[in-house]
PDB file of N, CA and C in Angstrom:
ATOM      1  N   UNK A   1     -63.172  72.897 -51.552  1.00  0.00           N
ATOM      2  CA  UNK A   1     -62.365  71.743 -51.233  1.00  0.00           C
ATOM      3  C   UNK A   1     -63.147  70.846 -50.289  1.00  0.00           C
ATOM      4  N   UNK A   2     -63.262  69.483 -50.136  1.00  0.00           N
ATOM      5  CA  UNK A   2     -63.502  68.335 -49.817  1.00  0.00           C
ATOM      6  C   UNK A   2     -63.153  68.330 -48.398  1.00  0.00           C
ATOM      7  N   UNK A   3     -64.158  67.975 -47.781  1.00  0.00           N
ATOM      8  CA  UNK A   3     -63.734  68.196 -46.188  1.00  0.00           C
ATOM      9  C   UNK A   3     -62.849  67.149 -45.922  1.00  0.00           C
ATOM     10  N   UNK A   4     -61.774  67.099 -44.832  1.00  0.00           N
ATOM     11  CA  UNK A   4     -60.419  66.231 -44.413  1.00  0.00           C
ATOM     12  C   UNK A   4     -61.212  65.072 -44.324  1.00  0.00           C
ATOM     13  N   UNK A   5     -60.680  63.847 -44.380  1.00  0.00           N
ATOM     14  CA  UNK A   5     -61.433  62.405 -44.269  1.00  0.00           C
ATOM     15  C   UNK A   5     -60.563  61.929 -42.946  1.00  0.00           C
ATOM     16  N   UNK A   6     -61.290  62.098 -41.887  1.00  0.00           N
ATOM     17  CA  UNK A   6     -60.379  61.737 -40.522  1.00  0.00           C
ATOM     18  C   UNK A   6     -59.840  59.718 -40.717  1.00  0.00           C
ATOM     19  N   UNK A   7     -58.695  59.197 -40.677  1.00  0.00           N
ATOM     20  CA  UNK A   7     -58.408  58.126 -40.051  1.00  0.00           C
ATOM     21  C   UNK A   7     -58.041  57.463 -42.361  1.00  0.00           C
ATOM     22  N   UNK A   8     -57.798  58.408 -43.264  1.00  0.00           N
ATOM     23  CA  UNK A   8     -57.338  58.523 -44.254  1.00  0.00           C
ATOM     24  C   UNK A   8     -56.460  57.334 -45.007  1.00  0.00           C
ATOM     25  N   UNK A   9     -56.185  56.863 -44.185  1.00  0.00           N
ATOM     26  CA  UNK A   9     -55.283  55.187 -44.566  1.00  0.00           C
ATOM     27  C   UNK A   9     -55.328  54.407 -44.537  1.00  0.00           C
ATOM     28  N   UNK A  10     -55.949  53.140 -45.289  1.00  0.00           N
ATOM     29  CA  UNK A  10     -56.359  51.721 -44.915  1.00  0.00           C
ATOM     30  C   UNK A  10     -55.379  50.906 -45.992  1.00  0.00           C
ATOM     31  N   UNK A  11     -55.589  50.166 -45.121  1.00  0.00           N
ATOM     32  CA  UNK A  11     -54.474  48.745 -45.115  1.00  0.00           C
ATOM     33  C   UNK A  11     -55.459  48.037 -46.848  1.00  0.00           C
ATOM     34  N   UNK A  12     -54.914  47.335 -47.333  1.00  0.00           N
ATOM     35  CA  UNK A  12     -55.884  46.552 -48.122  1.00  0.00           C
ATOM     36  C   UNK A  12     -55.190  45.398 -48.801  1.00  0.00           C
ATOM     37  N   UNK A  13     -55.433  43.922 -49.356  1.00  0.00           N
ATOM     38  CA  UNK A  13     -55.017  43.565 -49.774  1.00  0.00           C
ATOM     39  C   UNK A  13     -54.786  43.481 -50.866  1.00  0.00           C
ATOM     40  N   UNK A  14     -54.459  43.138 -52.594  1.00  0.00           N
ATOM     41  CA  UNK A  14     -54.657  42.853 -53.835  1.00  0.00           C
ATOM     42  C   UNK A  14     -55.008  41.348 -53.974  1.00  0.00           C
ATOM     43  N   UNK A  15     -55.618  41.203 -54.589  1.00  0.00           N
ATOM     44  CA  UNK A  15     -56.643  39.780 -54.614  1.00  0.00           C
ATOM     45  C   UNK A  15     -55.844  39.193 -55.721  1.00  0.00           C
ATOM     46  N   UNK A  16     -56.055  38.484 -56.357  1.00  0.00           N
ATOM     47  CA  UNK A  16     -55.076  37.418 -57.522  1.00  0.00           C
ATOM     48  C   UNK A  16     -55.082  38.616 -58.913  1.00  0.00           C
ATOM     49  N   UNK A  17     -56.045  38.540 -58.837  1.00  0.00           N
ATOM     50  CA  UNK A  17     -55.959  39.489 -60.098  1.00  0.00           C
ATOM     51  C   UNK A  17     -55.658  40.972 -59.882  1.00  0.00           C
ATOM     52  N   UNK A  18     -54.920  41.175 -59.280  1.00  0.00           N
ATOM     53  CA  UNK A  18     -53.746  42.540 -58.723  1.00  0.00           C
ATOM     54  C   UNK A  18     -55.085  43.780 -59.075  1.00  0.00           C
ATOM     55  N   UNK A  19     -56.693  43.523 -57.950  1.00  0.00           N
ATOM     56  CA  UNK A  19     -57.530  43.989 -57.451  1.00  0.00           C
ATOM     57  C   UNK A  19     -57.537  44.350 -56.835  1.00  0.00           C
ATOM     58  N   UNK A  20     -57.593  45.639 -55.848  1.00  0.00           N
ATOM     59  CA  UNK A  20     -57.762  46.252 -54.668  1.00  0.00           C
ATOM     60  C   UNK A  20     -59.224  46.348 -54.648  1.00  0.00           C
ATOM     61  N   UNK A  21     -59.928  46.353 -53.316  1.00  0.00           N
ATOM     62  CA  UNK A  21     -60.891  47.324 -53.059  1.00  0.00           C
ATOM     63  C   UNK A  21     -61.073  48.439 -52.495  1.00  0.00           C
ATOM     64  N   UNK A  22     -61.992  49.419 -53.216  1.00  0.00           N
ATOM     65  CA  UNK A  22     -61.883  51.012 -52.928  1.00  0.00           C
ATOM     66  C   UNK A  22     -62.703  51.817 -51.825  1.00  0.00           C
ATOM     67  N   UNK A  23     -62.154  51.707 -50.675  1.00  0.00           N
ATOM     68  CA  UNK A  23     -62.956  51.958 -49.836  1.00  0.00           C
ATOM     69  C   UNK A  23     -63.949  52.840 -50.148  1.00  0.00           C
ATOM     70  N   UNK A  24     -65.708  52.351 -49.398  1.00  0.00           N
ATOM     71  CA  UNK A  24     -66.886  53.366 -49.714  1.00  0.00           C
ATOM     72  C   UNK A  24     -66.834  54.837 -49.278  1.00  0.00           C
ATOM     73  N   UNK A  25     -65.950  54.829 -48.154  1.00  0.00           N
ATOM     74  CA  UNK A  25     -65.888  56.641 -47.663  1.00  0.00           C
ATOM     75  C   UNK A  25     -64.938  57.272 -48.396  1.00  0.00           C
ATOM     76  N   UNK A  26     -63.940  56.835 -49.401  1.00  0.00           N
ATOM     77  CA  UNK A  26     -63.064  57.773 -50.599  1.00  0.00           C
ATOM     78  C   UNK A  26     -64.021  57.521 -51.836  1.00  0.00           C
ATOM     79  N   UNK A  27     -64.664  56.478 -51.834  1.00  0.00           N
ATOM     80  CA  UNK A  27     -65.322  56.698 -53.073  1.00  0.00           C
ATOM     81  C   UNK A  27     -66.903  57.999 -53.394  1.00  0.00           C
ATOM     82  N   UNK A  28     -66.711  58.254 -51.367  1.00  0.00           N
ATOM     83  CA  UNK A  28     -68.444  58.891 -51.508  1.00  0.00           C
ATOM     84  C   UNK A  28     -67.560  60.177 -51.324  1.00  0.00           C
ATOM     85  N   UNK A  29     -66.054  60.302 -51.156  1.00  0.00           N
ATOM     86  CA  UNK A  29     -65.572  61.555 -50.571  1.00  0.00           C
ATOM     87  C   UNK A  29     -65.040  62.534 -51.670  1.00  0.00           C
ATOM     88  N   UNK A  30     -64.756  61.550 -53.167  1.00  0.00           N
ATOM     89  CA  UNK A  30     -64.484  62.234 -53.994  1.00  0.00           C
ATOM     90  C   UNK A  30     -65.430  62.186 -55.319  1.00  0.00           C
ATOM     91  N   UNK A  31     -66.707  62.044 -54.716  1.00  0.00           N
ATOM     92  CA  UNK A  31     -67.721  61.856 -56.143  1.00  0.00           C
ATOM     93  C   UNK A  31     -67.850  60.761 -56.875  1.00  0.00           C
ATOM     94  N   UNK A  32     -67.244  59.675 -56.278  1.00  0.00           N
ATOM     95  CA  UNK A  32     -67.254  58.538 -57.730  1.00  0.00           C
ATOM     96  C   UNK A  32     -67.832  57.628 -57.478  1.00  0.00           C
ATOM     97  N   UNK A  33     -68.583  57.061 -57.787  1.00  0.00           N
ATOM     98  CA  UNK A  33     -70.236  55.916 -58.455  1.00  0.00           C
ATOM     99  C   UNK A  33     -69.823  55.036 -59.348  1.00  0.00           C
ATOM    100  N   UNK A  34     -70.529  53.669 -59.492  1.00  0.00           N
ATOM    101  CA  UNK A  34     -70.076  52.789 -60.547  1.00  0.00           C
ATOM    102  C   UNK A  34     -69.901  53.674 -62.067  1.00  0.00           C
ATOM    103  N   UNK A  35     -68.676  52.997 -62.816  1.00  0.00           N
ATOM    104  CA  UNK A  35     -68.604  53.946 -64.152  1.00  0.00           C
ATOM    105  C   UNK A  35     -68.019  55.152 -64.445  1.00  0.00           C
ATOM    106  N   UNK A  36     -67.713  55.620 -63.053  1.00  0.00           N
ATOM    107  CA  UNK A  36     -66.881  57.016 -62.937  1.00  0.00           C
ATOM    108  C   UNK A  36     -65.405  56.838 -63.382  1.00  0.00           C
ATOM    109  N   UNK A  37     -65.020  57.251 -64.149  1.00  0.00           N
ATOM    110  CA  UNK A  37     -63.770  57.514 -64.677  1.00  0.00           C
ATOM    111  C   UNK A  37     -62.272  58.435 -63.441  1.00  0.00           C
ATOM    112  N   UNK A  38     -62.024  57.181 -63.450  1.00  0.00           N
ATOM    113  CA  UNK A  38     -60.651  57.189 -62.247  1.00  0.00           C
ATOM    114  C   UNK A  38     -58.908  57.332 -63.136  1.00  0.00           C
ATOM    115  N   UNK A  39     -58.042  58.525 -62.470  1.00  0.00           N
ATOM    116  CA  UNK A  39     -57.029  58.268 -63.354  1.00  0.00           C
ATOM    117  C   UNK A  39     -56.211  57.691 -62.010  1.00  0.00           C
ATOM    118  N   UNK A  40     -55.172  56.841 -62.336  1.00  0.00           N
ATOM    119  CA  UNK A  40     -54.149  56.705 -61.443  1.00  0.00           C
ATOM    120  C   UNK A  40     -52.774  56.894 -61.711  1.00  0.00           C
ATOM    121  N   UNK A  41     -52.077  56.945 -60.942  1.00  0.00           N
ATOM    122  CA  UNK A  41     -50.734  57.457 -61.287  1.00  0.00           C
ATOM    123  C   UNK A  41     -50.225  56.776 -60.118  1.00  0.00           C
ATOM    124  N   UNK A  42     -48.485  56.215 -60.254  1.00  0.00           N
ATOM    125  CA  UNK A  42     -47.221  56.009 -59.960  1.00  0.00           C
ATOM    126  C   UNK A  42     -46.587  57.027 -59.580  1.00  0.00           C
ATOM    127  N   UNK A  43     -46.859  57.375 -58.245  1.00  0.00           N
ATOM    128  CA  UNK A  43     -45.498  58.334 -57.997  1.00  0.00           C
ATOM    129  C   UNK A  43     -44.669  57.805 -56.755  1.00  0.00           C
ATOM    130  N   UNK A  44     -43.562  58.346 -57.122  1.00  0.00           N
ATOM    131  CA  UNK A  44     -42.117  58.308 -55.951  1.00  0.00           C
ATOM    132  C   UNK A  44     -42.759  59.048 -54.863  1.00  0.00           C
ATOM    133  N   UNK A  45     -42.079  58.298 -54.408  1.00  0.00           N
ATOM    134  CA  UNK A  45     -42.070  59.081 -52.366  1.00  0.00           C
ATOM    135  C   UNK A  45     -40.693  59.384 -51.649  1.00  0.00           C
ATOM    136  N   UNK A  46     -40.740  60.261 -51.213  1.00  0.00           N
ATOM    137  CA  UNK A  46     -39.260  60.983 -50.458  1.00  0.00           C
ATOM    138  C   UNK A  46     -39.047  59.349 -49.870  1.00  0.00           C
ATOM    139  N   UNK A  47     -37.507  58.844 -49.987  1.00  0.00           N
ATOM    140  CA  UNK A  47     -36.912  57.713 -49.733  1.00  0.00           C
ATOM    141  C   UNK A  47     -37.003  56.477 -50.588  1.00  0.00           C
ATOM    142  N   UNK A  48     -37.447  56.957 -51.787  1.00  0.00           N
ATOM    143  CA  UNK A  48     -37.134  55.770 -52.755  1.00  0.00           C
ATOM    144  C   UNK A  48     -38.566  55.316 -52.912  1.00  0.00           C
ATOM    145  N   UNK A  49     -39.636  54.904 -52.209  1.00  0.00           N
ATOM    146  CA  UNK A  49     -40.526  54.160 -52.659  1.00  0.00           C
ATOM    147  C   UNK A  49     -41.438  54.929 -53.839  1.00  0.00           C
ATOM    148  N   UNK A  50     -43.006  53.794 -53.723  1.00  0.00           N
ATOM    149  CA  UNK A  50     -43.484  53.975 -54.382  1.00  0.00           C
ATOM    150  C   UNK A  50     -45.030  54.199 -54.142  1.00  0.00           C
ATOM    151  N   UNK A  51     -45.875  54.625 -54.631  1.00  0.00           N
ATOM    152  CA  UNK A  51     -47.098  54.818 -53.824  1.00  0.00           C
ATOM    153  C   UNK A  51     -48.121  55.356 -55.276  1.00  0.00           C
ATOM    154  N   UNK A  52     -49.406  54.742 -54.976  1.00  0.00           N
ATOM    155  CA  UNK A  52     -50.065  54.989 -56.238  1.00  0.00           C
ATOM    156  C   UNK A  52     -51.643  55.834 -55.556  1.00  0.00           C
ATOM    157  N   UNK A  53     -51.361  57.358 -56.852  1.00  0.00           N
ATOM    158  CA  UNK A  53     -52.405  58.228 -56.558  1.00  0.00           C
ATOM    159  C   UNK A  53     -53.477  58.074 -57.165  1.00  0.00           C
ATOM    160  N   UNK A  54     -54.810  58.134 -56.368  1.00  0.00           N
ATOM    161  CA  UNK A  54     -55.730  57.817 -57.310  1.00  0.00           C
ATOM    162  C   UNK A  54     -56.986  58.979 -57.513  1.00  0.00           C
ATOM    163  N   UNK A  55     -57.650  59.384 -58.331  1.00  0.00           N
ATOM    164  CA  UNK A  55     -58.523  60.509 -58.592  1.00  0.00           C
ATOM    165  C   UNK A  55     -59.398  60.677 -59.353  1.00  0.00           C
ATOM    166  N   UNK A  56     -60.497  61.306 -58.857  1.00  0.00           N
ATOM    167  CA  UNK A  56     -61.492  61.748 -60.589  1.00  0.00           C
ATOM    168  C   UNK A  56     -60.700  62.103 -61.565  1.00  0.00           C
ATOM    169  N   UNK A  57     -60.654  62.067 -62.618  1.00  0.00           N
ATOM    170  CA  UNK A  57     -60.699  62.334 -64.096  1.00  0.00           C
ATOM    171  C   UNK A  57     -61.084  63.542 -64.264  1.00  0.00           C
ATOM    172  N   UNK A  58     -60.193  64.622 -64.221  1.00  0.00           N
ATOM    173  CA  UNK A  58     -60.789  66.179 -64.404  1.00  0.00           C
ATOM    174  C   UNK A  58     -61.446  66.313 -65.580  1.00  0.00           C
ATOM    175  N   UNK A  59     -62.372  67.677 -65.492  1.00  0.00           N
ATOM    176  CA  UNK A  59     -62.746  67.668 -66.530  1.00  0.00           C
ATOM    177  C   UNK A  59     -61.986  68.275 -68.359  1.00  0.00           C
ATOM    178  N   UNK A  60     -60.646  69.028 -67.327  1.00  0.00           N
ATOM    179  CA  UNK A  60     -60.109  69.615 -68.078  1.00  0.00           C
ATOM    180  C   UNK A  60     -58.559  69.844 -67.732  1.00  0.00           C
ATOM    181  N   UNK A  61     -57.655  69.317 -68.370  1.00  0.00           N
ATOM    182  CA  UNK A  61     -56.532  68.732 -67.689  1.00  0.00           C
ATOM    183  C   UNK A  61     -56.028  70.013 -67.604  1.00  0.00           C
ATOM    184  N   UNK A  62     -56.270  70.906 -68.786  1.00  0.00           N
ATOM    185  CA  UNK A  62     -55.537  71.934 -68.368  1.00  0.00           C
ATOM    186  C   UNK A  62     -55.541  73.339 -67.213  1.00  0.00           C
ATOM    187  N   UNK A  63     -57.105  72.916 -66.916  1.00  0.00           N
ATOM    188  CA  UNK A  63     -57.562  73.965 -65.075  1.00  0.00           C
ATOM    189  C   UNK A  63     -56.700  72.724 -64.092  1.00  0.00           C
ATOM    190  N   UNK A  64     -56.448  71.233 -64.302  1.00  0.00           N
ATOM    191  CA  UNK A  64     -55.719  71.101 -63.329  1.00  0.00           C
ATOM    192  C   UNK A  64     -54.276  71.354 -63.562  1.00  0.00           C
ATOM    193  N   UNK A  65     -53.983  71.511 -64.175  1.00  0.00           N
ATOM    194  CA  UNK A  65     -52.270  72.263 -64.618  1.00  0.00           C
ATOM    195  C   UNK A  65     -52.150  72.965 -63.889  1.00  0.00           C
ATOM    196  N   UNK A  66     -52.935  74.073 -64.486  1.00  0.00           N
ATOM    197  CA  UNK A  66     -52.925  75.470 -64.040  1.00  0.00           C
ATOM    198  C   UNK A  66     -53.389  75.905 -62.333  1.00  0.00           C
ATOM    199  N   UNK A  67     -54.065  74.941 -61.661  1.00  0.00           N
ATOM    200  CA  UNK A  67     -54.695  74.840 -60.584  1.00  0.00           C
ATOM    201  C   UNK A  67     -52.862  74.395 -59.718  1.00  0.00           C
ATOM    202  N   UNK A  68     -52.435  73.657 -59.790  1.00  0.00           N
ATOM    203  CA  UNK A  68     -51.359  72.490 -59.625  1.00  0.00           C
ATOM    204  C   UNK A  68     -49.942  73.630 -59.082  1.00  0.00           C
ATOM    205  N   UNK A  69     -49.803  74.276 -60.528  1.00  0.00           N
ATOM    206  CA  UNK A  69     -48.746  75.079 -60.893  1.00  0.00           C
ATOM    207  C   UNK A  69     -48.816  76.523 -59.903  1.00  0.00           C
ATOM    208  N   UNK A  70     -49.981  76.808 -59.591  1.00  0.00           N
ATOM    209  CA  UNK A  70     -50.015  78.075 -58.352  1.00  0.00           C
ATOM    210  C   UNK A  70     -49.567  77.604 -57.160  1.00  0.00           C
ATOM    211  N   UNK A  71     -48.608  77.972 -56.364  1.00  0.00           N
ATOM    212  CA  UNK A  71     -47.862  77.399 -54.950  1.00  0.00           C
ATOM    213  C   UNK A  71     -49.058  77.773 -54.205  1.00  0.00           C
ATOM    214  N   UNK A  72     -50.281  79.197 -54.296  1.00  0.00           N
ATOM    215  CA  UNK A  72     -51.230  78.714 -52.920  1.00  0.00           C
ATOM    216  C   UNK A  72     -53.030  78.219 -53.004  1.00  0.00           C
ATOM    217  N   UNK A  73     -52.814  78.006 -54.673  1.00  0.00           N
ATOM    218  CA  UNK A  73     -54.219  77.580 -55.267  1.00  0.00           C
ATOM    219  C   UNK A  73     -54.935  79.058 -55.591  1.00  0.00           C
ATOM    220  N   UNK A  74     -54.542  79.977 -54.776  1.00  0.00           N
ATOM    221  CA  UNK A  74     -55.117  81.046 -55.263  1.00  0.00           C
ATOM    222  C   UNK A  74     -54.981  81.928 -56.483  1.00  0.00           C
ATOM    223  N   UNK A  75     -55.315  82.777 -57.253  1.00  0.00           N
ATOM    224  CA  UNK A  75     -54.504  83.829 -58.403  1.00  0.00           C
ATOM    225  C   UNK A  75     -53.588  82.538 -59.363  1.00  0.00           C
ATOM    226  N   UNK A  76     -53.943  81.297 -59.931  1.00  0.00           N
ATOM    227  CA  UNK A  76     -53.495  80.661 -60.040  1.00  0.00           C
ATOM    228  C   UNK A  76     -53.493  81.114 -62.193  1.00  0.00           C
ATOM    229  N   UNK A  77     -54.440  81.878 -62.170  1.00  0.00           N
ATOM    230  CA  UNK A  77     -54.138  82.274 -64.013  1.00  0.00           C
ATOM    231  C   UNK A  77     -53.156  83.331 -63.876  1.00  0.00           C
ATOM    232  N   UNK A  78     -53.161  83.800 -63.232  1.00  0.00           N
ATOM    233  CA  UNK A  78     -52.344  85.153 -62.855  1.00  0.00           C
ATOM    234  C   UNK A  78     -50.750  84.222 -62.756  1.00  0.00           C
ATOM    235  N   UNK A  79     -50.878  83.759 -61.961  1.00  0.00           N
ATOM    236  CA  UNK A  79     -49.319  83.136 -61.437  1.00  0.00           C
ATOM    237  C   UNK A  79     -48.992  82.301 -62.934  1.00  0.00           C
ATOM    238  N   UNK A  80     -49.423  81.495 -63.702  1.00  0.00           N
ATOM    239  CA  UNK A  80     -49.472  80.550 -64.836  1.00  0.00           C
ATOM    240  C   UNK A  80     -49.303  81.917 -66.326  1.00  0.00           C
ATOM    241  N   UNK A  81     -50.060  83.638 -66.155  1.00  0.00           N
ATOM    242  CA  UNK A  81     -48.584  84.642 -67.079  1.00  0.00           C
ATOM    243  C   UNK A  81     -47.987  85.116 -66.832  1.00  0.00           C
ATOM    244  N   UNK A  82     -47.922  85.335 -65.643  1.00  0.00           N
ATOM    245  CA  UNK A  82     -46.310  85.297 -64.894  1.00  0.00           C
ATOM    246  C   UNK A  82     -45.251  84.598 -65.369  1.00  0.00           C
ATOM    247  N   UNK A  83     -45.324  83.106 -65.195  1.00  0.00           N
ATOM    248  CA  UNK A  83     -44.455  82.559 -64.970  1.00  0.00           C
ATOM    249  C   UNK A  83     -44.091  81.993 -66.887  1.00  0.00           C
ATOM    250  N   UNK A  84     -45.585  82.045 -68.069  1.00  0.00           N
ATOM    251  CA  UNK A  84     -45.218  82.687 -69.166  1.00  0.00           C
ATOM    252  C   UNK A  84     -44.586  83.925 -69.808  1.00  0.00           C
ATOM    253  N   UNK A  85     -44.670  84.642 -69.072  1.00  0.00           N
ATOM    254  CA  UNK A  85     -43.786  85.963 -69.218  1.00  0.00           C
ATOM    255  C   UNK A  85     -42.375  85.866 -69.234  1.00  0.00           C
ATOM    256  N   UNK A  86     -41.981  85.273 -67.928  1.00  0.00           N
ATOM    257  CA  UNK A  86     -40.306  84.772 -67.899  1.00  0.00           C
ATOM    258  C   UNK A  86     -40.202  84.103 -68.935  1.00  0.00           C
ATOM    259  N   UNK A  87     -40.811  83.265 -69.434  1.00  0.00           N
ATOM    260  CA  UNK A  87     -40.563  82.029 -70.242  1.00  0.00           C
ATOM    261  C   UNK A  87     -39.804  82.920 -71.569  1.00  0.00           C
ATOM    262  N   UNK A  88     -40.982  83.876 -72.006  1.00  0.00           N
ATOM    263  CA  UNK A  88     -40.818  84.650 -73.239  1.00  0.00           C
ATOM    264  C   UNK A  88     -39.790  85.779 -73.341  1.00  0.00           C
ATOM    265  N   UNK A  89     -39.430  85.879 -71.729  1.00  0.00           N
ATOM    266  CA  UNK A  89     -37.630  86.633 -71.648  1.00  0.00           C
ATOM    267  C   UNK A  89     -36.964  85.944 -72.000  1.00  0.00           C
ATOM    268  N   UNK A  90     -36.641  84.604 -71.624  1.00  0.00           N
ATOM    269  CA  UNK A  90     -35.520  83.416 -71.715  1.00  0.00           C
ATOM    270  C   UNK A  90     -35.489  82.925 -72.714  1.00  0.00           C
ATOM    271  N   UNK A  91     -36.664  82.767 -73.785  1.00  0.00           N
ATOM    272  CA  UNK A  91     -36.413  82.562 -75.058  1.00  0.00           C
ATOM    273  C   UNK A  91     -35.680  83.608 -76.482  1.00  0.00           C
ATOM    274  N   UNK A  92     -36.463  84.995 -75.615  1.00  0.00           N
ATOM    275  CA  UNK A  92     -35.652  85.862 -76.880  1.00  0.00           C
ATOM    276  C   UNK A  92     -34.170  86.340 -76.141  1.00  0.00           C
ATOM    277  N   UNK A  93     -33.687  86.036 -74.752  1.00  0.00           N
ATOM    278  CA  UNK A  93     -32.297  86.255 -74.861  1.00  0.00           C
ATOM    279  C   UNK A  93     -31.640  85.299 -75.365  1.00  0.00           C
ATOM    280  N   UNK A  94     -32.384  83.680 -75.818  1.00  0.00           N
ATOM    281  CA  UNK A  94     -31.311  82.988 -76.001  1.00  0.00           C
ATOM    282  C   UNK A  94     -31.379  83.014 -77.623  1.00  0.00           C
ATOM    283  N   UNK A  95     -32.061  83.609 -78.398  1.00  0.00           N
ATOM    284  CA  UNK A  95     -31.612  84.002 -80.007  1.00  0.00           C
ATOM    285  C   UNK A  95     -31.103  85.142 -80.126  1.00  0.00           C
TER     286      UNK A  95
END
């Protein structure tokens, strides 16, 4: 994991063409160089708002699933047939 980025929040404006700029210490903090493939996402925030996440482009959506879905990052394939296991109780009690 990525060492903490002390002072993490900057102000920024959007320019006409609803442009931000990406600060150089998140861009050197999470690997990304002109051309690097960025996903972003829309998410809610406790109290209604709104706030947009931004990130490398995994290489494989489904290690971040599975990475995501473990509550301590650790034993995280382990926890992901686990929690397939229940799945495959709850389906054959309900036929």
């Amino acid at each position: 994991m990525a060492a903490e980025i002390q002072g993490a929040t900057r102000e920024v404006t959007m320019s006409t063409n609803r442009q931000i700029g990406f600060a150089s210490e998140f861009a050197r903090q999470i690997g990304a160089k002109p051309g690097t493939k960025l996903l972003e996402a829309l998410v809610r925030l406790p109290g209604g708002g709104y706030g947009v996440l931004v990130m490398r482009r995994p290489k494989s959506y489904a290690s971040l699933l599975v990475a995501a879905l473990a509550p301590s990052g650790k034993g995280s394939r382990k926890f992901l047939k686990q929690l397939r296991g229940e799945w495959r109780g709850r389906t054959a009690k309900a036929k």
